[in-house]
Protein backbone atom coordinates (compact mmCIF):
# COMPACT_ATOMS: atom_id res chain seq x y z
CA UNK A 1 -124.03 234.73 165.79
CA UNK A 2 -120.11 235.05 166.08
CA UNK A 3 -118.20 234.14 162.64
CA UNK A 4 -115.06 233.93 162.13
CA UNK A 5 -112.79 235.52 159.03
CA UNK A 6 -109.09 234.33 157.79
CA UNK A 7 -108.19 237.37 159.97
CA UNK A 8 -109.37 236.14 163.14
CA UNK A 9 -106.50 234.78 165.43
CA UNK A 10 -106.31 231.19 166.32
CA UNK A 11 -106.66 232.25 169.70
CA UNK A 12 -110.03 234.31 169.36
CA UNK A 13 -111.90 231.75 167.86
CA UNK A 14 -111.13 229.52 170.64
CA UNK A 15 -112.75 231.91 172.68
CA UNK A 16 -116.27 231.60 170.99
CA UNK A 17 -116.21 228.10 170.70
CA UNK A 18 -113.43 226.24 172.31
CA UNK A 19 -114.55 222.75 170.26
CA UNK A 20 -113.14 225.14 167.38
CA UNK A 21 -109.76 222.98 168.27
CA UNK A 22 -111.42 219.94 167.09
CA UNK A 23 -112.11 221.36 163.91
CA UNK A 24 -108.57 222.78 163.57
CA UNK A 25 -107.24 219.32 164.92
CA UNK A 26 -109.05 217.58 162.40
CA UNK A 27 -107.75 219.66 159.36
CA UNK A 28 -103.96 218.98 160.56
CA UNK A 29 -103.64 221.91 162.98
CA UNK A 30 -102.40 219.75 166.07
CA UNK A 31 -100.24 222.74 167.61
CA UNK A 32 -103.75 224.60 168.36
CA UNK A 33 -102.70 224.53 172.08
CA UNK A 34 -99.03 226.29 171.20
CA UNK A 35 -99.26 229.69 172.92
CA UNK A 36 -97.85 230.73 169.96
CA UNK A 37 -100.41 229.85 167.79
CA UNK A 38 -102.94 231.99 169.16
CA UNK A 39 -101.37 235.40 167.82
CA UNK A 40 -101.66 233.52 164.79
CA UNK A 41 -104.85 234.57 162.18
CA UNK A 42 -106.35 231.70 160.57
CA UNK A 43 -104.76 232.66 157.15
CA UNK A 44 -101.64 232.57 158.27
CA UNK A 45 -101.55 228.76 160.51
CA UNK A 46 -103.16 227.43 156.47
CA UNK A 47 -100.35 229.24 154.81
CA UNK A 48 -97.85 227.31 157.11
CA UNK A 49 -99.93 223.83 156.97
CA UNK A 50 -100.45 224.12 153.30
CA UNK A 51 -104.19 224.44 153.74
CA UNK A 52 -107.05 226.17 151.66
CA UNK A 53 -108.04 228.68 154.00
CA UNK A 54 -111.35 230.10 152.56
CA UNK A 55 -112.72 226.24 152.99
CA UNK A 56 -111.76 226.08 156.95
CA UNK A 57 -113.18 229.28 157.38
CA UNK A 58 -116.17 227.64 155.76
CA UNK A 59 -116.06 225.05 158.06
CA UNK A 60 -115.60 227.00 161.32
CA UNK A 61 -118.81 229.02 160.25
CA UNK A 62 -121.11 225.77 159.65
CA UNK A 63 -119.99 224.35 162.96
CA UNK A 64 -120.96 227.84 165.04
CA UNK A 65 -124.14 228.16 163.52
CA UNK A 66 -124.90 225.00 164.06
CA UNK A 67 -123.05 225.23 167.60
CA UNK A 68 -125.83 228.64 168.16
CA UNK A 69 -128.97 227.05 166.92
């Protein structure tokens, strides 16, 4: 099952899942499609948006095990 941590770049988790941008959307993350933002890690876009990152991480990790079941 692929996971993702706060070190995994914005632009590798799109490429397990692309519906990850929904997620990321959802939480406030509306520049997921910025090429910049996919040499970004995860910690680093919640540092910029103000945004717990251990709890998006969470959430990222529900919705690909669910997404692999």
């Amino acid at each position: 099952m692929a996971k993702v941590t706060k070190d995994t770049l914005i632009g590798e988790a799109l490429m397990m899942n692309y519906d990850i941008a929904n997620i990321l959307s959802a939480a406030g993350m509306h520049c997921v499609g910025c090429p910049a933002s996919q040499g970004e890690s995860i910690e680093e876009a919640c540092m910029v948006h103000g945004m717990e990152c251990d709890k998006l991480v969470e959430d990222i990790n529900a919705f690909l095990e669910k997404a692999d079941a």
